[in-house]
N, C-alpha and C. Protein backbone atom coordinates (compact mmCIF):
# COMPACT_ATOMS: atom_id res chain seq x y z
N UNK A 1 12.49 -15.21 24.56
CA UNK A 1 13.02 -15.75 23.33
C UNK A 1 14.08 -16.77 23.71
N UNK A 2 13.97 -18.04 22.89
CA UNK A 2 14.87 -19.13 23.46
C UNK A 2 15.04 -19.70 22.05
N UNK A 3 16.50 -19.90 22.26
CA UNK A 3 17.18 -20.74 21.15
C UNK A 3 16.84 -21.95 20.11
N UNK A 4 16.45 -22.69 21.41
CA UNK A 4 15.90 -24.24 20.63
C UNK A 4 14.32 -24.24 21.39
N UNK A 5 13.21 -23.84 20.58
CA UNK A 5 12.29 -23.92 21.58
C UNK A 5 11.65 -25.18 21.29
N UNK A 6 11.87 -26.10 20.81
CA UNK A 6 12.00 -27.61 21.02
C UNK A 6 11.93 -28.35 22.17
N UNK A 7 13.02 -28.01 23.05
CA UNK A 7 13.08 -28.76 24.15
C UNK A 7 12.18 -28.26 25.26
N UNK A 8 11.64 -26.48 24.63
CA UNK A 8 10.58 -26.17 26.19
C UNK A 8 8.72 -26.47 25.98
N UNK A 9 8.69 -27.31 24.79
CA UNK A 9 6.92 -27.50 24.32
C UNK A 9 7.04 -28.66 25.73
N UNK A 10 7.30 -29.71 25.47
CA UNK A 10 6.79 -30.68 26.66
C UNK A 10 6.61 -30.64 27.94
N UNK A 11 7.52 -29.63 28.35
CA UNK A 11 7.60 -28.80 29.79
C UNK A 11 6.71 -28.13 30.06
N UNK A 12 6.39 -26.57 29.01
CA UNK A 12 5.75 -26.01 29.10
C UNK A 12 4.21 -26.78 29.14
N UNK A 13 3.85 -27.73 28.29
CA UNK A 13 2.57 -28.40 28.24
C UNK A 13 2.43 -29.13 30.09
N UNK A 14 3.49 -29.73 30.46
CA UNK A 14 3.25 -30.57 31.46
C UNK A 14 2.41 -29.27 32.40
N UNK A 15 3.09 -27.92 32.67
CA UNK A 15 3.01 -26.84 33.25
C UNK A 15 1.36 -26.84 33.16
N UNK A 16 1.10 -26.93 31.89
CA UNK A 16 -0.65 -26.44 32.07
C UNK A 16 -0.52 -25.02 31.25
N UNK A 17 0.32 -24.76 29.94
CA UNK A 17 0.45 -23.64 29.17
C UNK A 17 -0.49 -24.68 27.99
N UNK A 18 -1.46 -22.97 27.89
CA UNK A 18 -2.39 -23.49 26.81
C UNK A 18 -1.96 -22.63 25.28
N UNK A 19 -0.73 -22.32 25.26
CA UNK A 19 0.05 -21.54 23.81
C UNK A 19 1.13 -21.72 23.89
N UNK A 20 1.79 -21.82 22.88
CA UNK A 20 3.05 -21.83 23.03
C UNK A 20 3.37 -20.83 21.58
N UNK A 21 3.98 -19.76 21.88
CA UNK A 21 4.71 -18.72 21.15
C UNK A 21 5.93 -19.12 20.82
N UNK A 22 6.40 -18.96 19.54
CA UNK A 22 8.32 -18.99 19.34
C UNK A 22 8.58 -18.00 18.18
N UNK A 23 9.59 -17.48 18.42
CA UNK A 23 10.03 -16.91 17.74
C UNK A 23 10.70 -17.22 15.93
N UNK A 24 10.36 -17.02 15.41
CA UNK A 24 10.70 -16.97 13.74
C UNK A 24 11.96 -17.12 13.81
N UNK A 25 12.80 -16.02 14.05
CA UNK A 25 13.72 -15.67 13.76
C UNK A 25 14.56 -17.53 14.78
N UNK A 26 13.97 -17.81 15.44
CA UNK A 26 15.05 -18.89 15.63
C UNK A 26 14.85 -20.52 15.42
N UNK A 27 13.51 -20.02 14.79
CA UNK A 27 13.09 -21.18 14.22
C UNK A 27 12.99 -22.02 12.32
N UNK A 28 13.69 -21.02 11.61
CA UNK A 28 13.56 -21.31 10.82
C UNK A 28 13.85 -22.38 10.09
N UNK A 29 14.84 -23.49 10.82
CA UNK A 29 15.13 -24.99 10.14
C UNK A 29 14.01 -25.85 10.53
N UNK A 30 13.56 -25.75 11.85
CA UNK A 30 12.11 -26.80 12.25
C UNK A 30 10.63 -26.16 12.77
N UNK A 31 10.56 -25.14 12.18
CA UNK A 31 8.98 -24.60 12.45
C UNK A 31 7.92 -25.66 12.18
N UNK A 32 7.82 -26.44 11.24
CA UNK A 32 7.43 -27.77 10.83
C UNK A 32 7.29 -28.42 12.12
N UNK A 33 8.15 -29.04 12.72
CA UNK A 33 7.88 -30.15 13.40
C UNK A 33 7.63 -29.40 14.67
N UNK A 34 7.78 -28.23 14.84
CA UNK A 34 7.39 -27.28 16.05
C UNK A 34 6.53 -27.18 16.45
N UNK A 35 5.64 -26.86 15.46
CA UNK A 35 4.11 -26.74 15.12
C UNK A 35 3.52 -27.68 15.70
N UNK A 36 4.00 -28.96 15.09
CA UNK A 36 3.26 -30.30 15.30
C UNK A 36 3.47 -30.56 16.58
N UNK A 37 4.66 -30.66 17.18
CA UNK A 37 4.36 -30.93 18.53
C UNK A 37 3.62 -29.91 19.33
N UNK A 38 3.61 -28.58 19.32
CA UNK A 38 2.86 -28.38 20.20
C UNK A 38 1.67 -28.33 20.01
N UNK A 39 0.93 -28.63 18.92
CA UNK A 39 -0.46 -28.95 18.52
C UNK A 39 -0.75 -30.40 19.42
N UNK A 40 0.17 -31.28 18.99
CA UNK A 40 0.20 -32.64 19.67
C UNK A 40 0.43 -33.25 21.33
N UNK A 41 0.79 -31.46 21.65
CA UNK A 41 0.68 -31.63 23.26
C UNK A 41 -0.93 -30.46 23.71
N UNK A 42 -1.60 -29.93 22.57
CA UNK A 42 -2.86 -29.49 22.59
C UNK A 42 -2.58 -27.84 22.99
N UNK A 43 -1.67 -27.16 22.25
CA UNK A 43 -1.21 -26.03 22.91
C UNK A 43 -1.78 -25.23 21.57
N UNK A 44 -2.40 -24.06 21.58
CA UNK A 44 -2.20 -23.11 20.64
C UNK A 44 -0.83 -22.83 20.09
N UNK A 45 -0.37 -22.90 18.67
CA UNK A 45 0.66 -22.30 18.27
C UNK A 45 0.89 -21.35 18.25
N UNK A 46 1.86 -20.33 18.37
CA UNK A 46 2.05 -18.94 17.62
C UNK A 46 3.51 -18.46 17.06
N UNK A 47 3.54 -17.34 16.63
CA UNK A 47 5.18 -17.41 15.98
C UNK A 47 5.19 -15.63 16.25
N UNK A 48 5.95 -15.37 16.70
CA UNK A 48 6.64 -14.14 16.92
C UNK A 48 7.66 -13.63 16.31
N UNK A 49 7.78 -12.48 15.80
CA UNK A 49 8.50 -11.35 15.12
C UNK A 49 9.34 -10.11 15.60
N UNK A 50 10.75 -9.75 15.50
CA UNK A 50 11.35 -9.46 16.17
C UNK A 50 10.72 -7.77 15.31
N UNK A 51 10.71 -6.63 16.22
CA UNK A 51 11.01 -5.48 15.21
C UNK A 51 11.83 -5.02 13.29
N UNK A 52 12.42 -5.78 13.65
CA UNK A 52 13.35 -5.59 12.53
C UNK A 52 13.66 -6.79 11.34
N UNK A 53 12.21 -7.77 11.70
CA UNK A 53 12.37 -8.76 11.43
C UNK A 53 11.31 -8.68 9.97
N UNK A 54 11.44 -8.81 8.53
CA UNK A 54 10.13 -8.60 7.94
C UNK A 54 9.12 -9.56 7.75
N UNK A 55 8.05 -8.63 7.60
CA UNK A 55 6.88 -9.37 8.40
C UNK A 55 6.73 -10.56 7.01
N UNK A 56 7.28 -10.63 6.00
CA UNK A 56 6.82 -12.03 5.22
C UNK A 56 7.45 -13.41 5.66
N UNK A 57 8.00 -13.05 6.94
CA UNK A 57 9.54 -14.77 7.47
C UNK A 57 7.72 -15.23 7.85
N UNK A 58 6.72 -14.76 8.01
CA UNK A 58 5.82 -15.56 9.18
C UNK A 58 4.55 -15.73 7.69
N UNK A 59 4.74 -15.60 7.13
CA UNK A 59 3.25 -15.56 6.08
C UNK A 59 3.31 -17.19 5.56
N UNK A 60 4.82 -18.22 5.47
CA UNK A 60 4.79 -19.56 5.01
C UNK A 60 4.32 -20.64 6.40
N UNK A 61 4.65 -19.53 7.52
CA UNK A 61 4.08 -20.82 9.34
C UNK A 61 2.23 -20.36 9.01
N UNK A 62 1.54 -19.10 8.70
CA UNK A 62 0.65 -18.82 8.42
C UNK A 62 -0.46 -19.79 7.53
N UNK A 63 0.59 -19.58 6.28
CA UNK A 63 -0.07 -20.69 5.09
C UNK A 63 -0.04 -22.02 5.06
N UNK A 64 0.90 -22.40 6.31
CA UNK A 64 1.06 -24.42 5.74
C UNK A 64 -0.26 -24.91 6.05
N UNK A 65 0.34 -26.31 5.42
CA UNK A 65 -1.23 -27.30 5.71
C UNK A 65 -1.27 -27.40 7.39
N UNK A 66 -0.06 -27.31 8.03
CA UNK A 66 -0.73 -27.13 9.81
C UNK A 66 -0.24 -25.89 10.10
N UNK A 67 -0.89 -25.25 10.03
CA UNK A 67 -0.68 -23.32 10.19
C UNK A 67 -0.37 -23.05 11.79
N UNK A 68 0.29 -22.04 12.47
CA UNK A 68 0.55 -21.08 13.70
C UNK A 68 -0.78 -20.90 13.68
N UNK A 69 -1.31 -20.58 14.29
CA UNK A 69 -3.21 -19.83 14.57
C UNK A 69 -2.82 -18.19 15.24
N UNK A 70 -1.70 -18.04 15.58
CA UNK A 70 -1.48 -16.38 15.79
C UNK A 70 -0.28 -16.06 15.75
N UNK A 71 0.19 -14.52 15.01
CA UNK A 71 1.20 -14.28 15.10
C UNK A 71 1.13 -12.86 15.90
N UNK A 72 2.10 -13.21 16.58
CA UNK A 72 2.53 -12.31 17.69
C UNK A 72 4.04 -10.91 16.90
N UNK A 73 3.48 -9.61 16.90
CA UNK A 73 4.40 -8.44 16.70
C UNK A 73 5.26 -8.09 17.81
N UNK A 74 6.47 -7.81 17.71
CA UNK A 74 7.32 -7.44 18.88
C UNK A 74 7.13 -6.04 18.33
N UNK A 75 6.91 -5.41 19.67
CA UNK A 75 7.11 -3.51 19.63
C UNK A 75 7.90 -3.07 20.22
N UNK A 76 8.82 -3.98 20.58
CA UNK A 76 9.67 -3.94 21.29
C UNK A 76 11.12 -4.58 21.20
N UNK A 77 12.28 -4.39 21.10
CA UNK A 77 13.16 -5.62 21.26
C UNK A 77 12.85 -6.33 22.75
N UNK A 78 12.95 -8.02 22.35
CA UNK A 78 12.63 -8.68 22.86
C UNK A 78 13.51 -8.49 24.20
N UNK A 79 13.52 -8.48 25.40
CA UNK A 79 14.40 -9.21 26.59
C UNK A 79 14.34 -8.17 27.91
N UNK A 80 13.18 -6.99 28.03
CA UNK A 80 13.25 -6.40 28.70
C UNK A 80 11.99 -5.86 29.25
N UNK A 81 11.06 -5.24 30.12
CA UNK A 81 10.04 -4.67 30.06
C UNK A 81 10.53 -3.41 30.52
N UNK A 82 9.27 -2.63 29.96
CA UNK A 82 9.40 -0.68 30.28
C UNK A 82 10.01 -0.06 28.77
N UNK A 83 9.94 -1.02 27.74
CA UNK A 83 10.60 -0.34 26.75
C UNK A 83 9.71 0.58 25.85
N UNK A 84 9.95 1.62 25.40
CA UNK A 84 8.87 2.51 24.21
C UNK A 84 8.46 1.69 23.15
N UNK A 85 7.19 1.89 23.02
CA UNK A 85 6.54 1.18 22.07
C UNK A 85 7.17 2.12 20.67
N UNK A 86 7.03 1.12 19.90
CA UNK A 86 7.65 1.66 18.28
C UNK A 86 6.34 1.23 17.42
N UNK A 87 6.01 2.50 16.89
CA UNK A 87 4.66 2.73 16.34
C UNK A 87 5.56 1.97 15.10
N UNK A 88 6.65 2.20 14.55
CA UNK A 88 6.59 1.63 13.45
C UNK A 88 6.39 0.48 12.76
N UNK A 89 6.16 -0.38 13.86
CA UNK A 89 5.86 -1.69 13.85
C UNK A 89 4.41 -1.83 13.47
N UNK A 90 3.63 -0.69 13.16
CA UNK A 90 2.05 -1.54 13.42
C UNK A 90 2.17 -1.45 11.74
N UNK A 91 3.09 -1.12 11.04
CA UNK A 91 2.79 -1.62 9.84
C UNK A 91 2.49 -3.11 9.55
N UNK A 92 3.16 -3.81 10.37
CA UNK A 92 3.25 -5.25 9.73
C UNK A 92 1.74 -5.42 10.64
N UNK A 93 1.22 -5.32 11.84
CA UNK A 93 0.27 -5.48 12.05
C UNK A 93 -0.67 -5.01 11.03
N UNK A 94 -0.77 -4.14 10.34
CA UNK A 94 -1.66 -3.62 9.20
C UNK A 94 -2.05 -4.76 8.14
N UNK A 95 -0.69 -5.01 7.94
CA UNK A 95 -0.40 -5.85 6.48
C UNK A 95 -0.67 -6.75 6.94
N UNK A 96 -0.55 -7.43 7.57
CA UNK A 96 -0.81 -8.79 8.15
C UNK A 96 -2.75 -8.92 8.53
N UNK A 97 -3.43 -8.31 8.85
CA UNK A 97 -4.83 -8.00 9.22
C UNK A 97 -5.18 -7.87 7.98
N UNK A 98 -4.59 -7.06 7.09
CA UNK A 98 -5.37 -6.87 5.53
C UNK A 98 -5.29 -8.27 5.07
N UNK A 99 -4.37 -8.91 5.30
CA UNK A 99 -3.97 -10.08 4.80
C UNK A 99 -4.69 -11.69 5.07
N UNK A 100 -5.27 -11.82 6.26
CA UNK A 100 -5.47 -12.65 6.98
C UNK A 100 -6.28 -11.93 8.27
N UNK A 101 -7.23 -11.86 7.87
CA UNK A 101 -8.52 -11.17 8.49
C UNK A 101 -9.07 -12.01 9.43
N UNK A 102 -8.59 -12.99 9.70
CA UNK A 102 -9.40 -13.64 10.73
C UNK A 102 -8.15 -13.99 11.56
N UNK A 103 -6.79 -13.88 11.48
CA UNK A 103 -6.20 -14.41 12.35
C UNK A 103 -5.87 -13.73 13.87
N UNK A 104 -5.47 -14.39 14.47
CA UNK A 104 -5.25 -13.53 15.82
C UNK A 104 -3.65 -12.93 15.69
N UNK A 105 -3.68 -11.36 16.20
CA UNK A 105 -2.77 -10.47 15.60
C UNK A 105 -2.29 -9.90 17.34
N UNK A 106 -1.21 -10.51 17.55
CA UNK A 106 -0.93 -10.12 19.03
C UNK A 106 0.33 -9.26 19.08
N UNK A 107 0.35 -7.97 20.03
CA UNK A 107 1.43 -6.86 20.37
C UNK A 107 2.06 -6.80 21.71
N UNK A 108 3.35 -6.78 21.84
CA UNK A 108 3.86 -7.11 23.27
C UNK A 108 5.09 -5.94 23.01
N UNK A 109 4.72 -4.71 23.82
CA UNK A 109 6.11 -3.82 24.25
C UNK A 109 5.13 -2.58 24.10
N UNK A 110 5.76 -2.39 25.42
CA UNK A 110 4.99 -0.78 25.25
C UNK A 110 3.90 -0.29 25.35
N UNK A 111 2.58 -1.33 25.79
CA UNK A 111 1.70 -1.31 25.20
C UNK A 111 0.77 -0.59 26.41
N UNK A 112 0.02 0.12 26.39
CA UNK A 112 -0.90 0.58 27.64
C UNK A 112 -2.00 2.19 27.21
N UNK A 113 -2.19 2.91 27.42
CA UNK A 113 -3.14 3.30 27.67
C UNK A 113 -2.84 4.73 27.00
N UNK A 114 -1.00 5.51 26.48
CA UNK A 114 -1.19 5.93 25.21
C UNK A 114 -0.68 5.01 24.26
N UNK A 115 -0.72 4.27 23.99
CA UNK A 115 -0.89 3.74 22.72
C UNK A 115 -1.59 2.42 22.12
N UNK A 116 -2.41 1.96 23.09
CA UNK A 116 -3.62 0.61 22.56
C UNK A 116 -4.24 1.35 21.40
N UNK A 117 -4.84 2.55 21.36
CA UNK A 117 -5.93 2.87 20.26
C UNK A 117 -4.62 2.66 19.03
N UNK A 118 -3.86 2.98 19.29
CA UNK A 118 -2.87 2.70 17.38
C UNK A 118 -2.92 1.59 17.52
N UNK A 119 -2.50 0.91 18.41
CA UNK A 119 -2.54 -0.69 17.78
C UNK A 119 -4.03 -1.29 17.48
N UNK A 120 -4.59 -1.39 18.06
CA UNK A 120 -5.67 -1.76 18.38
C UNK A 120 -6.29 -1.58 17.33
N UNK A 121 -6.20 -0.59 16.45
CA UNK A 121 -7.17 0.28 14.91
C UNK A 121 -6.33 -0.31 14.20
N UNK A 122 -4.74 -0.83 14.18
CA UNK A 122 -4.31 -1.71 13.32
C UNK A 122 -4.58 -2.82 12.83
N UNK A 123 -5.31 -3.37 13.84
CA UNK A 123 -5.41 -4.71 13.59
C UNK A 123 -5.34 -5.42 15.24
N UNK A 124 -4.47 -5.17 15.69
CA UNK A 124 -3.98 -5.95 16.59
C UNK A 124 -4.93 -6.61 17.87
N UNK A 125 -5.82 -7.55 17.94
CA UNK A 125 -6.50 -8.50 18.88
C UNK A 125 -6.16 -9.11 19.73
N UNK A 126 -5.52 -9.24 20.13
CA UNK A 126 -4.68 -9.66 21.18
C UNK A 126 -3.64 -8.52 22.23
N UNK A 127 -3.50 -8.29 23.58
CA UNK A 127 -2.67 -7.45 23.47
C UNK A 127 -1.73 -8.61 25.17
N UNK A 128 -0.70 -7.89 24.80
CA UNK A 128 0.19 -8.37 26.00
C UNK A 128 0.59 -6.64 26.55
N UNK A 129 0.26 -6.80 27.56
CA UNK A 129 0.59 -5.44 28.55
C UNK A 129 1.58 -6.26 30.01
N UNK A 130 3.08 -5.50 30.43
CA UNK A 130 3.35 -5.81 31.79
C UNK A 130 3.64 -4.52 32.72
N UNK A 131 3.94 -3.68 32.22
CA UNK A 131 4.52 -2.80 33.30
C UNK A 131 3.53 -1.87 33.02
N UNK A 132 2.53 -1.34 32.22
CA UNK A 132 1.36 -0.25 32.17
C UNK A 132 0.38 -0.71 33.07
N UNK A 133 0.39 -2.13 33.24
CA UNK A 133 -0.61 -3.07 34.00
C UNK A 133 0.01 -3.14 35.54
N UNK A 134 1.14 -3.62 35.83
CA UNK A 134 1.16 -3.89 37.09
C UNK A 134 2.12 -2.77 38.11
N UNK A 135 2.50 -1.45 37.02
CA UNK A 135 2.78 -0.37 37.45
C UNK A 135 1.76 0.48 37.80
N UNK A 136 0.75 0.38 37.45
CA UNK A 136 -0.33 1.23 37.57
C UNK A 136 -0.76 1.11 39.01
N UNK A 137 -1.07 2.25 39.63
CA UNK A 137 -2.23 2.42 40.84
C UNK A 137 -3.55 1.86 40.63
N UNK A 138 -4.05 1.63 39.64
CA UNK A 138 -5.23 0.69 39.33
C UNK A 138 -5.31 -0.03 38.45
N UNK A 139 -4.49 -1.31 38.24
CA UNK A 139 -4.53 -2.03 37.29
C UNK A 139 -6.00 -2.58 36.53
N UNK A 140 -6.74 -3.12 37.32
CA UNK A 140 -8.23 -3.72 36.81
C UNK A 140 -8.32 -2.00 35.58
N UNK A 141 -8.15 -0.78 36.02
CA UNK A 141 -8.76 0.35 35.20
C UNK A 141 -7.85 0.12 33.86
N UNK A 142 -6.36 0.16 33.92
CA UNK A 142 -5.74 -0.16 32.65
C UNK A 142 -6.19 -1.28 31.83
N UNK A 143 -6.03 -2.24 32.74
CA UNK A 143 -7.05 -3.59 32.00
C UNK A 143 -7.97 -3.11 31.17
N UNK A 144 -9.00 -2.65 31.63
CA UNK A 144 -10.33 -2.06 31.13
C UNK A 144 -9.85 -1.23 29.99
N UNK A 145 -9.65 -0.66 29.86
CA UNK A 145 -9.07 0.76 29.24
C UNK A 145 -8.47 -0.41 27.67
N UNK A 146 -7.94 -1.11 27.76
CA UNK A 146 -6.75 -1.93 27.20
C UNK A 146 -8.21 -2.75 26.32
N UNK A 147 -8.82 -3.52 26.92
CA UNK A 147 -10.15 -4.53 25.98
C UNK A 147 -10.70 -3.33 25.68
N UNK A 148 -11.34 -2.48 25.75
CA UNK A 148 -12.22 -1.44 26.02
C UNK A 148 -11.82 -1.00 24.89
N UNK A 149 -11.04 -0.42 24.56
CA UNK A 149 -10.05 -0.04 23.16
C UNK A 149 -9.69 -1.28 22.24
N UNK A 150 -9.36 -2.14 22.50
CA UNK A 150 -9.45 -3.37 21.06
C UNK A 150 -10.70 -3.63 21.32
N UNK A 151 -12.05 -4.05 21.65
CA UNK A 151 -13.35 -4.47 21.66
C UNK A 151 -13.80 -3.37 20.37
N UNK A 152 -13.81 -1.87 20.34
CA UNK A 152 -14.61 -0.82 19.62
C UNK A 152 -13.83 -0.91 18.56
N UNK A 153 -12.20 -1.13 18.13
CA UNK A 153 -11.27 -1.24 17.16
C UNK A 153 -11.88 -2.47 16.14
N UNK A 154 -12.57 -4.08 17.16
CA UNK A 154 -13.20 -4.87 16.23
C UNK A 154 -14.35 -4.21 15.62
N UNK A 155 -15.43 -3.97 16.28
CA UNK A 155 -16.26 -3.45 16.28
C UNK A 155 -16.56 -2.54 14.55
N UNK A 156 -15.64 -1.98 14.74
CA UNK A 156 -15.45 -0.49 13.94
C UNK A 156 -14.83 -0.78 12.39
N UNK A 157 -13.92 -2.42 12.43
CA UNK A 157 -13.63 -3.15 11.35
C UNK A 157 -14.86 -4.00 11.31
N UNK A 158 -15.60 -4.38 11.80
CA UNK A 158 -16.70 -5.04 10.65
C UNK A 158 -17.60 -4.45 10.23
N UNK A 159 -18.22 -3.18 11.04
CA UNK A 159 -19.11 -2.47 9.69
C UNK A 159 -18.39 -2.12 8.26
């Protein structure tokens, strides 16, 4: 999470980043022109949500005429890895999936192998895993384990 994430789209693009995530909560005077540039440096948009943040600050970057294409749930407070996932968060993943059924619904904290199936049946398509993944004695198996569980979660929402 960064203050002015303004000044890191052109960087990040030069880098060879094909998304660029920012946070809501610190974007709320220029999400507008945020958008646009990193569309205009060819980056996926997305907008991220702090825990405690409610989930309607992201439903107007959702709806504009140049929309975020994913919003990202924090399950976590942002600035640390190894933290407990907070189930209470998959509400807004809920609401947000009932809401906007096609968008991409991404979860970062906590996330690994007990608790992908809650998110995952929430809604959530996307997952960010770091320390269930590269703590593990077999990462490729958590991996697996991790799609393996959101793949049957899509699955199971379109019948």
């Amino acid at each position: 999470m960064v203050t002015n994430p303004l000044d890191y789209v052109e960087p990040l693009a030069k880098a060879g980043a094909s998304g660029f995530t920012f946070h809501v909560e610190t974007s709320k005077d220029n999400w507008k022109e945020l958008i646009q540039r990193i569309k205009s440096h060819g980056m996926i948009p997305g907008v991220a949500l702090k825990p405690g943040t409610p989930v309607g600050e992201v439903y107007p970057l959702v709806e504009a005429e140049n929309p975020v294409e994913m919003v990202l749930v924090m399950t976590v407070e942002p600035g640390f890895g190894g933290q407990k996932f907070m189930a209470e968060t998959m509400d807004k993943v809920r609401i947000l999936r009932k809401k906007y059924p096609s968008l991409d619904i991404e979860v970062d904290g906590g996330l690994g192998p007990s608790t992908i199936d809650v998110a995952a049946s929430a809604g959530a398509n996307c997952i960010v895993a770091g320390s269930s993944v590269f703590g593990a004695p077999e990462p490729a198996q958590v991996i697996s384990l991790l799609r393996s569980s959101v793949e049957k979660a899509q699955q199971t929402s379109i019948q």
